[in-house]
N, C-alpha and C. Protein backbone atom coordinates (compact mmCIF):
# COMPACT_ATOMS: atom_id res chain seq x y z
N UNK A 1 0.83 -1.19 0.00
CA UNK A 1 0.00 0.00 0.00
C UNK A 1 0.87 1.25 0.00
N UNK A 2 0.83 1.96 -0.84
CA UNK A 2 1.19 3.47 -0.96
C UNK A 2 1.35 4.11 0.13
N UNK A 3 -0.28 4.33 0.69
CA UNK A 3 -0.62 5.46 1.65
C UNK A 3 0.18 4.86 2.75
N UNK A 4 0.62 3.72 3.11
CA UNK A 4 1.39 2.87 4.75
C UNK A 4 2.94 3.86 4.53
N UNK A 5 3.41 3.01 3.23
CA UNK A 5 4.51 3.41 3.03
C UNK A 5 4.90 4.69 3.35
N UNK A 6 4.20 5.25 2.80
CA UNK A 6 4.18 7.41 3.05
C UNK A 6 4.29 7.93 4.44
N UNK A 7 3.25 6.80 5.15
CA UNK A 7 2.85 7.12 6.70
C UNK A 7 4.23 7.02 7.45
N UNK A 8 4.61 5.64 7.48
CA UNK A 8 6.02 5.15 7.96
C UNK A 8 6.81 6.40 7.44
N UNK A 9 7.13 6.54 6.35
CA UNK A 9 8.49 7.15 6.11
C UNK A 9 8.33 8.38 6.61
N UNK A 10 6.89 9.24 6.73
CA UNK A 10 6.95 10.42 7.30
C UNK A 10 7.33 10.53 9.24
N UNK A 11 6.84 9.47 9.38
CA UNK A 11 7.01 9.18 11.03
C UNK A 11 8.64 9.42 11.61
N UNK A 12 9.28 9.21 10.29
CA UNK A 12 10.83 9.21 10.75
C UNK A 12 11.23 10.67 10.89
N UNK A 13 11.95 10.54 11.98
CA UNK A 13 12.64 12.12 12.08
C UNK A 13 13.34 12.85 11.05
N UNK A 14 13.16 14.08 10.74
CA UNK A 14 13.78 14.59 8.80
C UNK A 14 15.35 14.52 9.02
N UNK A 15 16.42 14.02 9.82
CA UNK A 15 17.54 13.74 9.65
C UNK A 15 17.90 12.58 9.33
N UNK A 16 16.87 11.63 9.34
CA UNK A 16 16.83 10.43 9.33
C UNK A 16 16.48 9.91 7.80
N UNK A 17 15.61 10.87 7.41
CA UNK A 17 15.02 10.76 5.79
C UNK A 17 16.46 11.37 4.79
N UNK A 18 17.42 12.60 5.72
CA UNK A 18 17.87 12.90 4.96
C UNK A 18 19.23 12.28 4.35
N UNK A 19 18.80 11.33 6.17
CA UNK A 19 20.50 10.13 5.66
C UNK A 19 20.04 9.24 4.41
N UNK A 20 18.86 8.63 4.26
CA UNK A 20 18.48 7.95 3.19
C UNK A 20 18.34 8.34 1.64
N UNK A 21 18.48 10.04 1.78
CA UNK A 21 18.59 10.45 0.45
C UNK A 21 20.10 10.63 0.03
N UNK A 22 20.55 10.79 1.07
CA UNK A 22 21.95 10.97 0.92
C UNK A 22 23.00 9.53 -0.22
N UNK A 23 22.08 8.62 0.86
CA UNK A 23 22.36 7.45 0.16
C UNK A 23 21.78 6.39 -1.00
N UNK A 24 20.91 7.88 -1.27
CA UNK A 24 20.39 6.71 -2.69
C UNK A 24 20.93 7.46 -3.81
N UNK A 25 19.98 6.76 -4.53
CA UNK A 25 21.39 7.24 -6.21
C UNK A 25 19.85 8.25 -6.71
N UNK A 26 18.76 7.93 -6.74
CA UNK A 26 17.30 9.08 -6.97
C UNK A 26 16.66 8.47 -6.12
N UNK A 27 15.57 9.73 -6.48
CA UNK A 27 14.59 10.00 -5.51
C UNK A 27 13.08 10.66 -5.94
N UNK A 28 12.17 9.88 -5.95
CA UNK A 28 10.66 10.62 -6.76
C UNK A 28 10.16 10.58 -5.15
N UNK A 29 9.63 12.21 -5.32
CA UNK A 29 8.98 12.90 -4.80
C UNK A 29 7.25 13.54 -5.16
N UNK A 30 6.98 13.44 -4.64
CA UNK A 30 4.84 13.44 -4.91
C UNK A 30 4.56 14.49 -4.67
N UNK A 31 4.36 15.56 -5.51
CA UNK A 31 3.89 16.60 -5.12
C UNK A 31 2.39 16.52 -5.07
N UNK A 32 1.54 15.94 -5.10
CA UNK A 32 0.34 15.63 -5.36
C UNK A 32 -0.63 16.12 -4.09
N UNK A 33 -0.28 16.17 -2.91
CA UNK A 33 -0.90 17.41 -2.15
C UNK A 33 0.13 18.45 -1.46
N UNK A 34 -0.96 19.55 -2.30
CA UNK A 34 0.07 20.54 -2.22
C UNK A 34 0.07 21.41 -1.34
N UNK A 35 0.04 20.92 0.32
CA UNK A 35 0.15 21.21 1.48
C UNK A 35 1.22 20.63 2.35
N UNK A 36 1.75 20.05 2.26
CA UNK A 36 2.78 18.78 2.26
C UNK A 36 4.52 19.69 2.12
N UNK A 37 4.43 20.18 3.32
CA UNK A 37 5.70 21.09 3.17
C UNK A 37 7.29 19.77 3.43
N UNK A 38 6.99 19.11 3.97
CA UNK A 38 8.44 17.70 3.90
C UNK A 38 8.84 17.23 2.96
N UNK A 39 7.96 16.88 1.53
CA UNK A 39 7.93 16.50 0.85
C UNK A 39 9.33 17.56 -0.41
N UNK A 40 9.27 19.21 0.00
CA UNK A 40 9.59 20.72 -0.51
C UNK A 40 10.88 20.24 0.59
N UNK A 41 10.97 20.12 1.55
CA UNK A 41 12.47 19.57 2.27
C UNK A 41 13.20 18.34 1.91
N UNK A 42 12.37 17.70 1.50
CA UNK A 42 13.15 16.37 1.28
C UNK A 42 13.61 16.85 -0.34
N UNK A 43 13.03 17.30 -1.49
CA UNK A 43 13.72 17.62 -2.73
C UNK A 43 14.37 18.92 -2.78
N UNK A 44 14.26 19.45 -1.42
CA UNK A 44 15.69 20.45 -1.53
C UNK A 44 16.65 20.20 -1.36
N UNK A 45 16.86 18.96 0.17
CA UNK A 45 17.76 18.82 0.81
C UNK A 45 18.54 17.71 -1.32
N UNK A 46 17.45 17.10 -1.32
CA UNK A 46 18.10 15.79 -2.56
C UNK A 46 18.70 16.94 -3.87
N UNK A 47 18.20 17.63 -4.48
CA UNK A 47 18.85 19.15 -5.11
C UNK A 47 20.54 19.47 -4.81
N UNK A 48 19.89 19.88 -3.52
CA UNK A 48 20.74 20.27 -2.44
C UNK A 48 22.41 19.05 -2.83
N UNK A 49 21.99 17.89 -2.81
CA UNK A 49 23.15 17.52 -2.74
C UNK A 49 23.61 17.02 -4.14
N UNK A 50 22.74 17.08 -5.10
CA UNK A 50 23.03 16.62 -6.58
C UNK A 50 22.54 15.82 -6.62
N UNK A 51 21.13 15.11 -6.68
CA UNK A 51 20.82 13.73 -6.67
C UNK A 51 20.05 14.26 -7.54
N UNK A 52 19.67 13.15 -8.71
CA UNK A 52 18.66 12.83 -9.39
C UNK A 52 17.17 12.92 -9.09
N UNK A 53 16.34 13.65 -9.12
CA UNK A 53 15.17 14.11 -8.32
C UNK A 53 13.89 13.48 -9.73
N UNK A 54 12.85 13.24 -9.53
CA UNK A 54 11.61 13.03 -10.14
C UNK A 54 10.73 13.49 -9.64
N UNK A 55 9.79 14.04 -9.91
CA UNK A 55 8.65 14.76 -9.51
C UNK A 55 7.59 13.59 -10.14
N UNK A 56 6.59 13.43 -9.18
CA UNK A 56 5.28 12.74 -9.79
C UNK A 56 3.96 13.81 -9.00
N UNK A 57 2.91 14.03 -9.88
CA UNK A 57 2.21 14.73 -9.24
C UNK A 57 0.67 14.07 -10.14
N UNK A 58 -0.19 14.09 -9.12
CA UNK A 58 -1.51 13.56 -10.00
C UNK A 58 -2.58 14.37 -10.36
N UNK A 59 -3.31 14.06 -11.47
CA UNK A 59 -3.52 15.00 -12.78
C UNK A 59 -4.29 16.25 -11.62
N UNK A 60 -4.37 17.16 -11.79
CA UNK A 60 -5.09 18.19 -11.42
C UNK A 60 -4.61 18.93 -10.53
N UNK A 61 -3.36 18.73 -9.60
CA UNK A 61 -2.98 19.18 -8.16
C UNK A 61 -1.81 20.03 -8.88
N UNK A 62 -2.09 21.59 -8.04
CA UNK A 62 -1.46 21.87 -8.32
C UNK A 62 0.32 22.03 -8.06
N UNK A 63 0.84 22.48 -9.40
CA UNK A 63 2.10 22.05 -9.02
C UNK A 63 3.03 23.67 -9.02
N UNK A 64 3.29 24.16 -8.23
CA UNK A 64 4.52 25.33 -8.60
C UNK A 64 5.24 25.69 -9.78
N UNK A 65 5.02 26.82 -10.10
CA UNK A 65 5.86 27.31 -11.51
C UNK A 65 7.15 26.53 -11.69
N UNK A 66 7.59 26.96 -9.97
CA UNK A 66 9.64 26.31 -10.55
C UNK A 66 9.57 24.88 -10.86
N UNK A 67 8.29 23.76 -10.29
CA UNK A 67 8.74 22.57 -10.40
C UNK A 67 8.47 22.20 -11.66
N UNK A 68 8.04 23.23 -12.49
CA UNK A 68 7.70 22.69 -14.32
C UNK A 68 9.08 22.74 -14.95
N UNK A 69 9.81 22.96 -14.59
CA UNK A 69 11.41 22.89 -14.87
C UNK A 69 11.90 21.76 -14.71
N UNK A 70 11.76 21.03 -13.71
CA UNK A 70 12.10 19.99 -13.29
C UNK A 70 11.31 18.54 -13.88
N UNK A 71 12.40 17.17 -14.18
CA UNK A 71 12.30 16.09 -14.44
C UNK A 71 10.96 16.33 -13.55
N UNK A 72 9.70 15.84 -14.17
CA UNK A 72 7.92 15.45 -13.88
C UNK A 72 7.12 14.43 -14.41
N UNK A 73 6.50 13.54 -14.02
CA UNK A 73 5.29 13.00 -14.26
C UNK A 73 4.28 13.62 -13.73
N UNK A 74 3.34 13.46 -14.64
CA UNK A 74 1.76 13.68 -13.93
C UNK A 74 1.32 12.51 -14.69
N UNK A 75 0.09 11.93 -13.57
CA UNK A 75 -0.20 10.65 -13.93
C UNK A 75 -1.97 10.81 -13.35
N UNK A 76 -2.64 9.89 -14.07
CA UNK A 76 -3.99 9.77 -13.33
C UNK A 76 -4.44 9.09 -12.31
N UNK A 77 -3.98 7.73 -12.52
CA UNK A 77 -4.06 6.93 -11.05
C UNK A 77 -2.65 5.81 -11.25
N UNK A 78 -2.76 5.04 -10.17
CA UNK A 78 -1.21 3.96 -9.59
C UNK A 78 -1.38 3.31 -11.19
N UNK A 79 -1.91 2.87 -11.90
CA UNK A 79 -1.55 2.32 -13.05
C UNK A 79 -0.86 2.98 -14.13
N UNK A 80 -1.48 3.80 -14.01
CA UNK A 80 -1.03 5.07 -15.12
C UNK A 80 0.36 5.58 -14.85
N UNK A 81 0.44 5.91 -13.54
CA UNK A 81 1.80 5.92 -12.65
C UNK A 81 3.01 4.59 -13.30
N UNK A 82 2.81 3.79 -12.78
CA UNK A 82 3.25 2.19 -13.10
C UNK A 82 3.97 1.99 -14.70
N UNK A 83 2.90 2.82 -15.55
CA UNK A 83 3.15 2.61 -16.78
C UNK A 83 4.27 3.61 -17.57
N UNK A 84 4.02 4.82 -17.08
CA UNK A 84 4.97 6.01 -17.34
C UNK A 84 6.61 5.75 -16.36
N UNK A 85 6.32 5.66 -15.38
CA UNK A 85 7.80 5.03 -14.43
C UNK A 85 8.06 3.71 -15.79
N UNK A 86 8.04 2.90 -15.94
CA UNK A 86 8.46 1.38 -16.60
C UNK A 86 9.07 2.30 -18.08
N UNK A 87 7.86 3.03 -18.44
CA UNK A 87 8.16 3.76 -19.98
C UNK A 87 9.92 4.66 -19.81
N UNK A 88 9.82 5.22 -18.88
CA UNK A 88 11.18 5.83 -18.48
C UNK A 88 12.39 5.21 -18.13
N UNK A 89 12.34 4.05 -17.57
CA UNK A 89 13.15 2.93 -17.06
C UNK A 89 13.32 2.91 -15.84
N UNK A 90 12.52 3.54 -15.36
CA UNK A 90 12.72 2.94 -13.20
C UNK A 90 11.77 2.24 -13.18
N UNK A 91 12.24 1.66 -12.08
CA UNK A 91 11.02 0.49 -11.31
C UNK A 91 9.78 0.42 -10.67
């Protein structure tokens, strides 16, 4: 489930999220509610250090001028999602 996954990872303290970005090679980030200020820390801090960043955001939510610059999906639902990630070559 999506929504667990999200829950857990937000529960972790943001030094803790930021050791895990540190150590991955990318990182897709959901802008998809756009109240969600951790989500704006976690792809600064990943920016921030040169990492490969993805934006996914779902159809209608809005998304910030600067992040139309940036590597984006917009998708309609988890399939549609599923299909555009595979089309790009991540998992």
């Amino acid at each position: 489930m999506v929504r667990d996954a999200e829950a857990a990872q937000k529960s972790k303290p943001l030094h803790q999220r930021i050791g895990q970005i540190k150590r991955a090679k990318f990182g897709i980030y959901d802008f998809s509610s756009p109240n969600d200020a951790d989500v704006l820390l976690e792809l600064g801090a990943a920016l921030g250090m040169g990492k490969e960043a993805l934006i996914i955001y779902k159809k209608g939510s809005p998304l910030p001028e600067t992040m139309k610059q940036l590597n984006r999906i917009e998708y309609d639902n988890v399939s549609d999602l599923t299909a555009k990630l595979r089309k790009r070559g991540h998992p």
